[in-house]
Protein backbone atom coordinates (compact mmCIF):
# COMPACT_ATOMS: atom_id res chain seq x y z
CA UNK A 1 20.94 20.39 -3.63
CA UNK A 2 20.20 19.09 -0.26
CA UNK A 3 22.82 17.63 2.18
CA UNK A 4 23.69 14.30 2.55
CA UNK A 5 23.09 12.98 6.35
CA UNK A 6 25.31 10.56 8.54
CA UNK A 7 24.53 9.18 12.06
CA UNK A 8 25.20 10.86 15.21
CA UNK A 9 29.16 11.47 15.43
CA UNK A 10 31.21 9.08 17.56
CA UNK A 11 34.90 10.14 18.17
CA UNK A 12 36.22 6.23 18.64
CA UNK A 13 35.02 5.09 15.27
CA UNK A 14 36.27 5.59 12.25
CA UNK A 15 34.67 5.22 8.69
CA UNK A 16 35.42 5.95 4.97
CA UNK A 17 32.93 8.49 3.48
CA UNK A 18 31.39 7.44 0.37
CA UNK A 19 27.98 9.29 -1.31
CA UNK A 20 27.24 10.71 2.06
CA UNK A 21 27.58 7.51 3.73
CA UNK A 22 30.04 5.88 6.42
CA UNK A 23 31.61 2.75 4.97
CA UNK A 24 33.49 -0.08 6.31
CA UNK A 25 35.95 -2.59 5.04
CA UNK A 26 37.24 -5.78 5.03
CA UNK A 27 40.54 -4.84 5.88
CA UNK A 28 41.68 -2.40 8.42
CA UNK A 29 44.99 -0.66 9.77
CA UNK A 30 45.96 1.54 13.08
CA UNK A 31 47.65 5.08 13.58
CA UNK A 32 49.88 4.71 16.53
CA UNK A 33 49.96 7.21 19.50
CA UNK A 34 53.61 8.83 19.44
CA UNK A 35 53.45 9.92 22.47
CA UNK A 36 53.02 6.09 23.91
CA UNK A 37 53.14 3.61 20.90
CA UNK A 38 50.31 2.50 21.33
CA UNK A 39 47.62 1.51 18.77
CA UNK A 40 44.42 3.77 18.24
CA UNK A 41 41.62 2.97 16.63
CA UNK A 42 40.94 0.34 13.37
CA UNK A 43 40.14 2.39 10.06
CA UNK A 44 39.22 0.88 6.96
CA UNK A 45 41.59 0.50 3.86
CA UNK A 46 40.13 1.71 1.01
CA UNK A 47 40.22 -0.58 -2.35
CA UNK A 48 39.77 0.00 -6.11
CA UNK A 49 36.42 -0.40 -5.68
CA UNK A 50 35.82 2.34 -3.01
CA UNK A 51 37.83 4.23 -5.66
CA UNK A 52 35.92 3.57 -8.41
CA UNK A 53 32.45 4.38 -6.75
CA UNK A 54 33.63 7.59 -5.38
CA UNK A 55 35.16 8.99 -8.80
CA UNK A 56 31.86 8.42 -10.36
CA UNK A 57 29.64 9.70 -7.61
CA UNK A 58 31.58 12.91 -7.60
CA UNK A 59 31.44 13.17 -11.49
CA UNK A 60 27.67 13.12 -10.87
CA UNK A 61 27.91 15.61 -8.08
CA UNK A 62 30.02 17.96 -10.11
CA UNK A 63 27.34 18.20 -12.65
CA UNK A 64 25.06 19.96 -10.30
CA UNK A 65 27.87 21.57 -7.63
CA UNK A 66 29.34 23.14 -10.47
CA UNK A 67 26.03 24.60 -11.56
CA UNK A 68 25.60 26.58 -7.81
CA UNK A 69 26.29 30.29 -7.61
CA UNK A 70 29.20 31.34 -6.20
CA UNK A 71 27.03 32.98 -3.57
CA UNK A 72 25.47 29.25 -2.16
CA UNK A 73 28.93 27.97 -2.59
CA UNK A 74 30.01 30.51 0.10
CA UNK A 75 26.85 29.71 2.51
CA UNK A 76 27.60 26.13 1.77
CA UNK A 77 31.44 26.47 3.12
CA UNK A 78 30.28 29.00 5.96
CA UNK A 79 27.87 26.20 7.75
CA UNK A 80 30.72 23.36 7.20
CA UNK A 81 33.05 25.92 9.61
CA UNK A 82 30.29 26.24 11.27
CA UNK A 83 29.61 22.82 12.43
CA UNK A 84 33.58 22.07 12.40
CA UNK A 85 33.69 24.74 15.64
CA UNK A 86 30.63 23.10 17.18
CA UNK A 87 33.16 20.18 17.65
CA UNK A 88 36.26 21.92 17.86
CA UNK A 89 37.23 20.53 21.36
CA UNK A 90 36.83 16.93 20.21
CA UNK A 91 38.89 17.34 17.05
CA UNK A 92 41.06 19.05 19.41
CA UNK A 93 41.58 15.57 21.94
CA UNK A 94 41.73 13.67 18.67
CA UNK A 95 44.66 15.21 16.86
CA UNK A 96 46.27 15.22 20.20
CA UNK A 97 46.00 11.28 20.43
CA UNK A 98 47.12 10.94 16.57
CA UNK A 99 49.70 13.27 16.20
CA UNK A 100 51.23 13.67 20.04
CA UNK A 101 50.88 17.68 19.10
CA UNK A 102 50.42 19.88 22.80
CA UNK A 103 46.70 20.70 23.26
CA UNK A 104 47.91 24.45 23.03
CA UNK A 105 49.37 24.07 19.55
CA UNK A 106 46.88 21.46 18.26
CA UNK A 107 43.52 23.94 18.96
CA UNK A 108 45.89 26.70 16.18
CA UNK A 109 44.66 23.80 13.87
CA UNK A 110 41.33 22.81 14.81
CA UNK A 111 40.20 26.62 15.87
CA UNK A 112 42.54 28.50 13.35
CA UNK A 113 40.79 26.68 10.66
CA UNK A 114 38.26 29.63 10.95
CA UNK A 115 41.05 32.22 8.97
CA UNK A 116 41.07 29.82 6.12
CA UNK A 117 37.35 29.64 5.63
CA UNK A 118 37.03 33.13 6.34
CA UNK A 119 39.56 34.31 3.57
CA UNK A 120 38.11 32.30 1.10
CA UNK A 121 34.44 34.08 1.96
CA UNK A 122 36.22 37.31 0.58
CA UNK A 123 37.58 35.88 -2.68
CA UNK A 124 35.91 35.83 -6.05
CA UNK A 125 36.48 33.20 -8.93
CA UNK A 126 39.00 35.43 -11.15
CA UNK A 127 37.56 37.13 -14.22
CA UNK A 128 40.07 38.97 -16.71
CA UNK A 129 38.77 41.15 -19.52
CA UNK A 130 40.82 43.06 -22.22
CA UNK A 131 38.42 44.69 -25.11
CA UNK A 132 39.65 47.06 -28.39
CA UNK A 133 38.25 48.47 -31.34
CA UNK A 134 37.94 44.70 -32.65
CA UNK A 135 36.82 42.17 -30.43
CA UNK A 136 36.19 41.49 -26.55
CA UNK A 137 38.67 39.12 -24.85
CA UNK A 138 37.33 37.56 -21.78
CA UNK A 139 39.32 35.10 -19.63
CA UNK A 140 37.15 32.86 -17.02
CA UNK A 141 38.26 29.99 -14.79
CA UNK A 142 35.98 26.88 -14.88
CA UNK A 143 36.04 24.00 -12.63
CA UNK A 144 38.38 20.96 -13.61
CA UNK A 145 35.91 18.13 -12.13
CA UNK A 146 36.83 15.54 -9.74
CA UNK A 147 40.06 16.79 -7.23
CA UNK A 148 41.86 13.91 -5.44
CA UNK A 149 43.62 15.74 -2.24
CA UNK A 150 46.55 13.51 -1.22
CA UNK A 151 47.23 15.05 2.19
CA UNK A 152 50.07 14.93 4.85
CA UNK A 153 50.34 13.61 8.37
CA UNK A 154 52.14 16.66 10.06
CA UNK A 155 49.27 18.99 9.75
CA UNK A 156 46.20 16.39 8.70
CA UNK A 157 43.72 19.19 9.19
CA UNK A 158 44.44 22.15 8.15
CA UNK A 159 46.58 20.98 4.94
CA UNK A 160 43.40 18.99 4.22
CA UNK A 161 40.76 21.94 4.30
CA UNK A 162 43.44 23.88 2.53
CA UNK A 163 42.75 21.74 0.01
CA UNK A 164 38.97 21.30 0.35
CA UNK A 165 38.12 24.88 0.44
CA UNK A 166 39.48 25.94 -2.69
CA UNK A 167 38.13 23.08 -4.38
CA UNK A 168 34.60 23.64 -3.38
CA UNK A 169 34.61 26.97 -3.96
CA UNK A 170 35.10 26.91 -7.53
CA UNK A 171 32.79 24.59 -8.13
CA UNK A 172 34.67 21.15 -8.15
CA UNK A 173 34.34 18.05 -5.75
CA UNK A 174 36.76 16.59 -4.21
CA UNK A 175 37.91 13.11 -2.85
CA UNK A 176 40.47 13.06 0.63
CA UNK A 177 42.40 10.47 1.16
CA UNK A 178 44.39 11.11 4.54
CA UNK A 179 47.91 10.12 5.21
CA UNK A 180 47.92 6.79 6.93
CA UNK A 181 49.92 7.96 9.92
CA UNK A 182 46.89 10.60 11.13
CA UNK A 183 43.70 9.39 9.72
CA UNK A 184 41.23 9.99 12.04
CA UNK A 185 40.73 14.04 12.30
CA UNK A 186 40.79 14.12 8.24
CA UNK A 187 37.78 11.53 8.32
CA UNK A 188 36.24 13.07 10.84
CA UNK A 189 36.13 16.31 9.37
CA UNK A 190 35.15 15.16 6.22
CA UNK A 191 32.31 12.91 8.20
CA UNK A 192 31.31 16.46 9.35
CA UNK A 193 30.70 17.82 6.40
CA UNK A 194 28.17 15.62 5.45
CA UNK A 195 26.19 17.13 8.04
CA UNK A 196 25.77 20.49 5.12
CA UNK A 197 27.62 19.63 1.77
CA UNK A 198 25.45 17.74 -0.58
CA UNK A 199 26.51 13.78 -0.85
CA UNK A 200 29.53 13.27 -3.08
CA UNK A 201 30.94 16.89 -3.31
CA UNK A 202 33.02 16.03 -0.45
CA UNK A 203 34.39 12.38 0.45
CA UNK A 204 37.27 10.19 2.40
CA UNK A 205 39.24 7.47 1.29
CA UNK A 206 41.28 6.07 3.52
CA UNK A 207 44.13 3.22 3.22
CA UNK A 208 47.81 2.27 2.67
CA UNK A 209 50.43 2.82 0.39
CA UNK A 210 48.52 0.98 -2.58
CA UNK A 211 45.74 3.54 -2.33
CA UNK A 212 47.24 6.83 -4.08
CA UNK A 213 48.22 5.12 -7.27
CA UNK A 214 44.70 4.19 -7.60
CA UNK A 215 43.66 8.12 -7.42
CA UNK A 216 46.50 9.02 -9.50
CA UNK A 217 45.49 6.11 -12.03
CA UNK A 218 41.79 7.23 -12.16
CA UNK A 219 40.98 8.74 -15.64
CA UNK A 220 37.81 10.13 -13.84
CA UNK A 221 39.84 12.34 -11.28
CA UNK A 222 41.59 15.60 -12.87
CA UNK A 223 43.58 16.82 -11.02
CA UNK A 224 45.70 15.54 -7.58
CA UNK A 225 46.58 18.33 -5.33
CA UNK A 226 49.49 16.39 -3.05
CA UNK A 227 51.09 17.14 -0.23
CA UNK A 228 54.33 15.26 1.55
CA UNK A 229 57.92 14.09 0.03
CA UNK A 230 59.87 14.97 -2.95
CA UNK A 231 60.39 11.41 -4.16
CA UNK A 232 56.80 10.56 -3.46
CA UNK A 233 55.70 14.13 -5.37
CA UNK A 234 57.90 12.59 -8.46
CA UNK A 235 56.50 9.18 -8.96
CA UNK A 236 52.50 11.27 -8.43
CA UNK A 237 53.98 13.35 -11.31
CA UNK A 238 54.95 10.74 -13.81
CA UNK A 239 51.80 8.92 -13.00
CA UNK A 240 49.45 11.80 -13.80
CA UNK A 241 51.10 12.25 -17.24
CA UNK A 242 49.43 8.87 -18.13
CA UNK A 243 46.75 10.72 -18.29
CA UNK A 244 47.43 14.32 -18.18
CA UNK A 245 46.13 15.10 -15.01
CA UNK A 246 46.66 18.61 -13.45
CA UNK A 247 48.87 18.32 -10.72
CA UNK A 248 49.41 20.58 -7.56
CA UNK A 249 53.16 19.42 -5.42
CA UNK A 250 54.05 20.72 -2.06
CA UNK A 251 56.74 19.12 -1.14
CA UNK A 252 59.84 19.52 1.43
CA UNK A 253 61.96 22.28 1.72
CA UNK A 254 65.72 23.01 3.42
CA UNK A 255 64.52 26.67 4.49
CA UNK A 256 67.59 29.10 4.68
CA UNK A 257 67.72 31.80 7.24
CA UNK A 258 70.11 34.80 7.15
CA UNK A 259 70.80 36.66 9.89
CA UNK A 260 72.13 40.15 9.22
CA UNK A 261 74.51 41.78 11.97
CA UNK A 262 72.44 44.43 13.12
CA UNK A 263 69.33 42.52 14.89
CA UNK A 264 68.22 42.69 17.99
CA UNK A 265 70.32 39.90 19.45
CA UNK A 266 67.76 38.94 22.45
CA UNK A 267 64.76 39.40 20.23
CA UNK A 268 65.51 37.25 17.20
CA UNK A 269 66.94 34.32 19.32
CA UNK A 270 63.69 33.04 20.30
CA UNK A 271 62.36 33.69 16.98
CA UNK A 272 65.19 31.58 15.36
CA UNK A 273 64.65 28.90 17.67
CA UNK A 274 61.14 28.85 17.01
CA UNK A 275 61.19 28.88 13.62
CA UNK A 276 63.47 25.83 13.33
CA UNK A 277 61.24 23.76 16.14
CA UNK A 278 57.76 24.59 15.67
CA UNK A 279 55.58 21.72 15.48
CA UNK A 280 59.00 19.11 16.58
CA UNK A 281 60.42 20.37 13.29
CA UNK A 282 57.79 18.59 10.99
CA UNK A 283 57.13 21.29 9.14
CA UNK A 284 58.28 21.30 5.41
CA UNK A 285 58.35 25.13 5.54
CA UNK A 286 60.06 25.30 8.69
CA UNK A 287 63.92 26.39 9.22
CA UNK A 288 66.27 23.98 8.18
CA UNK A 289 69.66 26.34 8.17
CA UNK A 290 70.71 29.34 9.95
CA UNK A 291 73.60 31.77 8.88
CA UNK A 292 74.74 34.23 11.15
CA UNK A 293 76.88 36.63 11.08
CA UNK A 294 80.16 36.04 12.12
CA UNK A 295 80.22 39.45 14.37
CA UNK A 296 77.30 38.12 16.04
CA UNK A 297 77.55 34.52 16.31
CA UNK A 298 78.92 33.62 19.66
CA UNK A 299 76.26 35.48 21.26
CA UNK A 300 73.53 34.96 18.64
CA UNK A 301 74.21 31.16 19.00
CA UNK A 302 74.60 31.60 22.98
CA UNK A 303 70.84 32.92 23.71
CA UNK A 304 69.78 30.48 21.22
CA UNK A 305 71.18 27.85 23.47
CA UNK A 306 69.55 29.52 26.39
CA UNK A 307 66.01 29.28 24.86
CA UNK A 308 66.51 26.17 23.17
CA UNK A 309 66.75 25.03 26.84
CA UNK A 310 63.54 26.54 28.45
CA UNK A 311 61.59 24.22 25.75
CA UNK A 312 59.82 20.69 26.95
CA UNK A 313 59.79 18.41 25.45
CA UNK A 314 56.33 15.50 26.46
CA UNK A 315 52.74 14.19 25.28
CA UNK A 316 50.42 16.31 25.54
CA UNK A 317 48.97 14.94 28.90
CA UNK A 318 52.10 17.11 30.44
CA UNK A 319 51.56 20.27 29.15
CA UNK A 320 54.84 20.24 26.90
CA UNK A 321 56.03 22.83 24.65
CA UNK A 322 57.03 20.10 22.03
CA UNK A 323 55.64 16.87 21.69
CA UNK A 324 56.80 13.60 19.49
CA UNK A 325 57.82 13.14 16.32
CA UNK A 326 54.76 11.77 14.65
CA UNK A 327 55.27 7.85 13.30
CA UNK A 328 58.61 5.25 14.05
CA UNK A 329 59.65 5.64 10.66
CA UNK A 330 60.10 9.27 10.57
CA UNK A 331 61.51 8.81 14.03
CA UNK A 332 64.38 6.52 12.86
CA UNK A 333 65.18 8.93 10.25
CA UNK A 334 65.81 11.61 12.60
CA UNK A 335 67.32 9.32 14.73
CA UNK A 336 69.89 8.85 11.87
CA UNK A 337 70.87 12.46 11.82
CA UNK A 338 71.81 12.15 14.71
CA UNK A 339 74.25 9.44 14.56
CA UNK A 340 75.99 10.84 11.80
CA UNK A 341 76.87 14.48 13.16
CA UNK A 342 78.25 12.48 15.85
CA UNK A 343 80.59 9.74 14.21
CA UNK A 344 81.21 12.77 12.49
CA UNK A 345 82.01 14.92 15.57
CA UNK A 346 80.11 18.13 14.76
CA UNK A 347 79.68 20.27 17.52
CA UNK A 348 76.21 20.09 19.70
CA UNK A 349 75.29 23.35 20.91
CA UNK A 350 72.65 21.94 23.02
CA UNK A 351 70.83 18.72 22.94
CA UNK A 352 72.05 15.53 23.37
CA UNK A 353 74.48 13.35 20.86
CA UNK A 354 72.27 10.79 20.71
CA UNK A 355 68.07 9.98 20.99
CA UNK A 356 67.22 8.02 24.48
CA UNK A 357 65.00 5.75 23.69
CA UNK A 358 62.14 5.48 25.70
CA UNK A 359 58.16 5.58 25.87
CA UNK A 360 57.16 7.19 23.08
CA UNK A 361 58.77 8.88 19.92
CA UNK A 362 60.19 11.93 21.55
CA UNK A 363 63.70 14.16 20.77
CA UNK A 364 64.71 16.99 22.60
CA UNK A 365 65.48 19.90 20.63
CA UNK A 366 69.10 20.21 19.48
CA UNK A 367 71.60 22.87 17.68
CA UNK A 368 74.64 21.98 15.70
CA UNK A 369 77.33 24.65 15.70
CA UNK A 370 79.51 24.78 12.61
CA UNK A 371 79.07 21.73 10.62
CA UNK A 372 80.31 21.67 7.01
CA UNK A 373 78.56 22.90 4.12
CA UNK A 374 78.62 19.90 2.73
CA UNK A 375 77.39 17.65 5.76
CA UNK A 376 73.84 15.56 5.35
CA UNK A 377 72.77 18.17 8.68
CA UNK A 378 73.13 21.32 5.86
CA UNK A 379 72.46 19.41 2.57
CA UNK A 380 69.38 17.65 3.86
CA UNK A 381 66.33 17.73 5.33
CA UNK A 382 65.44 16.13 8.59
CA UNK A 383 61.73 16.86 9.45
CA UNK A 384 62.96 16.85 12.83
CA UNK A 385 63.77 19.03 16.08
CA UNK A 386 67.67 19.21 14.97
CA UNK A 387 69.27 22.29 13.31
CA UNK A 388 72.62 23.57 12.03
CA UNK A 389 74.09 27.13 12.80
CA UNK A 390 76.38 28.43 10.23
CA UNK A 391 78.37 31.92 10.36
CA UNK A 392 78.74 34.04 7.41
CA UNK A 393 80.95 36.63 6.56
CA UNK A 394 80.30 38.61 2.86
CA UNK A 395 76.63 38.91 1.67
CA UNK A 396 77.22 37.26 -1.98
CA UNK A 397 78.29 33.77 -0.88
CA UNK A 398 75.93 33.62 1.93
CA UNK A 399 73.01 33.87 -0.69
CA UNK A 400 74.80 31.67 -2.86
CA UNK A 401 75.29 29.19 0.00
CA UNK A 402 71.75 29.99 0.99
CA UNK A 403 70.82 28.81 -2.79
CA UNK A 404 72.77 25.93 -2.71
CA UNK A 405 69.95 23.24 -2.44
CA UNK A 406 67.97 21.41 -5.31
CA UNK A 407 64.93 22.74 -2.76
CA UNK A 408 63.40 26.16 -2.59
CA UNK A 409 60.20 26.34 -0.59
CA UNK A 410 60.87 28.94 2.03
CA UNK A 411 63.35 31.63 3.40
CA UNK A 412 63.85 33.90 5.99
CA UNK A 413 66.30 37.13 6.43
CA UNK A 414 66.51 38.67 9.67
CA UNK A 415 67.87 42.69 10.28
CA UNK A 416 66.62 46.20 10.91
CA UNK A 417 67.62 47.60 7.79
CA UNK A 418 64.91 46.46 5.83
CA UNK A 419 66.33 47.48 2.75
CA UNK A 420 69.20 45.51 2.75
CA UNK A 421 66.80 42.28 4.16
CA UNK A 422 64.41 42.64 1.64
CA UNK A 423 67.46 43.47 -1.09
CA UNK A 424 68.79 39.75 0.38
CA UNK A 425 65.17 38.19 0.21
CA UNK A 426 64.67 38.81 -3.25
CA UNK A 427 68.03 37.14 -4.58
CA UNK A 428 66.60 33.89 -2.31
CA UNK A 429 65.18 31.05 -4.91
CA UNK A 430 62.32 30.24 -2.72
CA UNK A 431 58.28 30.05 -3.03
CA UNK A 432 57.97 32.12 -0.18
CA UNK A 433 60.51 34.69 1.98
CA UNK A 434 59.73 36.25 5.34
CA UNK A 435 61.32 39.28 6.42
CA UNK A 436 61.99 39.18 10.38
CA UNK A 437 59.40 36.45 10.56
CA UNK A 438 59.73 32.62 10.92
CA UNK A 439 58.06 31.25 8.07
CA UNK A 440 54.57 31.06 8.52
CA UNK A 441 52.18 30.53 5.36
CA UNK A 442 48.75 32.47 5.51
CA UNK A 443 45.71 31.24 3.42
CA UNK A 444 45.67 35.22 2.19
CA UNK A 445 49.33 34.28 0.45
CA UNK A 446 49.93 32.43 -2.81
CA UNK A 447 52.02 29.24 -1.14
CA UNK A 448 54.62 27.31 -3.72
CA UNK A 449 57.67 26.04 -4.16
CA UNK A 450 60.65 26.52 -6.53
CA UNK A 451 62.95 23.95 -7.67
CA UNK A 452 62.05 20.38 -6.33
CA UNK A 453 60.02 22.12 -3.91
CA UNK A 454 56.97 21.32 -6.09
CA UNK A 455 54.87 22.44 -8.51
CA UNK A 456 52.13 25.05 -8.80
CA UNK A 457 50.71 26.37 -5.82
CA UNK A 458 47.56 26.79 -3.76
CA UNK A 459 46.27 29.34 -1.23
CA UNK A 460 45.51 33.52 -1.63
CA UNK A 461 43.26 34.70 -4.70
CA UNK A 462 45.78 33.10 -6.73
CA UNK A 463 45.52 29.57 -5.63
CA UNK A 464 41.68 29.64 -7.17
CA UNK A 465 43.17 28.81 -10.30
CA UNK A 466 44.97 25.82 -9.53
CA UNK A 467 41.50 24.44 -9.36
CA UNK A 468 40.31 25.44 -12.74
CA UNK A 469 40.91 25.74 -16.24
CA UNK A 470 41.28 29.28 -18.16
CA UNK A 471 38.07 29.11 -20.48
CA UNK A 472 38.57 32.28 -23.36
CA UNK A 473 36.04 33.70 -24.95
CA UNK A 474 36.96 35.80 -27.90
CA UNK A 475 34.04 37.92 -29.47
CA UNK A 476 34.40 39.62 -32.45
CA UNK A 477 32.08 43.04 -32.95
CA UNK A 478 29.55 42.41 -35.36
């Protein structure tokens, strides 16, 4: 199979990949800069007929990318990191323009993609094998077809190789369409793969909100992996079971941390902080909740205050620790949060009550001390740089207050006695549970959520067989 080709790359231009080739349209839209709000570039919106054609060009390429050894697979995926790094600094300046992200933290994406593809190079497609006096059992996983990756706009890179990577590898193809807040580095880096993947086994669709119903819709795609909201996880759901689809849901989370009373007070303040800010707080598997120990609280909360206040907060022109929150509409949600803890007159630890409006879609980091359980702060999720503090006293109705959420993506547990943390960790009903870590998802770990969290997982050896069927073969001794 030889690759497909595409002209020299420009970084201001923006293009829909179809069969190896950069397409237009007759309609376009415009990501807007959070850090100004300004409009960047025109993409094109992809219709049913860019659908269409790209379903059935990557049925035909599945017929043959299916067919390559595992081996070439590999070599394939090696050269498409490979040229990804060659332009590493670009796709650096890019996400910083689309998502407002600090050049320090957006380069963990463009130049930390390099621990994803390198994982993957040490996996194998999953082979199980159980044999008696009788008969041989042997279970394989075979490629599903045609993937449609549905991907977010807090993390438009890496969430969308996490997606590509697996796919390739076990031989399916696999159509991206990127969020319409953060196009442009998802294109691009699908543009760049043309350079080495055959035409077809990778592609971009880009568009609006009418676009995903046409990939869920599709009878020629089999399976969407999505990424993003709970409600929009549930209407992808009940549209794939028109047709049966295999689905993959990551969706949002209201991460619990506990805080036992014996940590190291000056240590795990920073680490709290950090786990409930990283990235502005648009991370679905970021902290949402902290309970801390009552005996510790006041001075717990205190040097989280004390951090909390060291962070900037600017685009990433300035060198700031934080940047914006990514698009105006996730901005007036956050903005809403907000408003209610303070008609409702919870305490702010730090931060102010209110979001000054100004140039650019920015919120400085904030702590709530105390609110009620059952306040929208604790019960929801804001996707945003504001987070409650909550003191505990007995270890059962912590974790049951820890549990109390229709979500269950992540967890943390913080305390030297490891024993007791990891005896705490495992009564947690979440996907994922970090001991004396902020949660941070590897490619080497299984990554999933329970409850309305999602469905299915991807990521570690395990993930391969989201991306496959189990194909038995019984045979009997003759």
């Amino acid at each position: 199979m030889s690759p497909s080709k595409v002209s020299t790359i420009k970084w201001d231009e923006f293009y829909n990949i179809i069969n190896g080739q950069q397409r237009t349209g007759k309609d376009v839209h415009h990501g807007v800069n959070p850090s100004t709000g300004e409009k960047l570039w025109p993409v094109p919106i992809g219709n049913q007929k860019d659908v269409d054609e790209a379903v059935s060009v990557a049925q035909k390429a599945f017929e043959s990318w299916r067919n390559v050894p595992i081996k070439e697979r590999k070599e394939y995926l090696n050269k498409f990191k490979d040229v990804l790094l060659q332009h590493a600094d670009d796709m650096t300046e890019l996400l910083c323009a689309e998502t407002g992200k600090p050049k320090q933290i957006a380069e963990l994406e463009t130049k930390g993609l390099v621990g994803w593809f390198s994982h993957h190079d040490t996996l194998d497609i999953p082979e199980d094998r159980v044999e008696d006096d009788e008969k041989t059992i042997t279970t394989r996983y075979t490629p599903l077809g045609v993937v449609g990756a549905i991907c977010p706009w807090n993390f438009p890179i890496i969430l969308s190789i996490g997606k590509i990577i697996p796919a390739l590898l076990t031989g399916n193809t696999i159509i991206v369409k990127p969020s319409p807040f953060t196009p442009y580095t998802t294109l691009k880096v699908v543009e760049l793969a043309q350079e080495v993947l055959p035409a077809g086994v990778v592609q971009a669709i880009g568009g609006d909100d009418y676009l995903g119903p046409m990939f869920t819709a599709n009878p020629g795609i089999s399976k969407i992996s999505f990424t993003g909201s709970i409600a929009t996880g549930k209407k992808i759901m009940a549209a794939c079971a028109q047709s049966l689809k295999r689905v993959t849901l990551e969706l949002g989370g209201n991460d619990a941390s506990v805080v036992l009373p014996d940590v190291d007070i000056k240590k795990t303040a920073p680490e709290l902080v950090m786990g409930a800010f990283q990235n502005t707080g648009q991370v679905c598997v970021a902290t949402k909740r902290i309970y801390i120990h009552k005996d510790i609280y006041d001075e717990l909360l205190a040097e989280m205050v004390n951090f909390t206040k060291t962070l900037t907060v600017g685009p990433p022109s300035e060198g700031a620790f934080l940047g914006p929150i990514q698009n105006q509409m996730q901005y007036e949600k956050v903005k809403d949060y907000f408003k209610d803890t303070k008609e409702h007159n919870y305490k702010f630890a730090v931060g102010d009550s209110e979001v000054k409006p100004g140039k650019g879609f920015f919120v400085q980091p904030t702590i709530i001390d105390n609110p009620p359980d059952d306040s929208r702060i604790v019960q929801e999720e804001p996707f945003g740089p504001i987070v409650p503090t909550l003191p505990w006293t007995d270890e059962e109705d912590v974790i049951k207050r820890a549990n109390a959420t229709n979500t269950g993506l992540g967890a943390c547990v913080w305390g030297k006695d490891l024993a007791r943390a990891e005896s705490i960790g495992k009564r947690l009903e979440a996907g994922s549970v970090f001991i004396n870590s902020w949660e941070k998802p590897t490619p080497q770990a299984f990554f999933g959520g329970h409850k309305e969290s999602g469905i299915g997982g991807e990521w570690g050896g395990e993930g391969l067989k989201a991306y496959c069927n189990a194909h038995v073969m019984h045979t009997y001794k003759s």
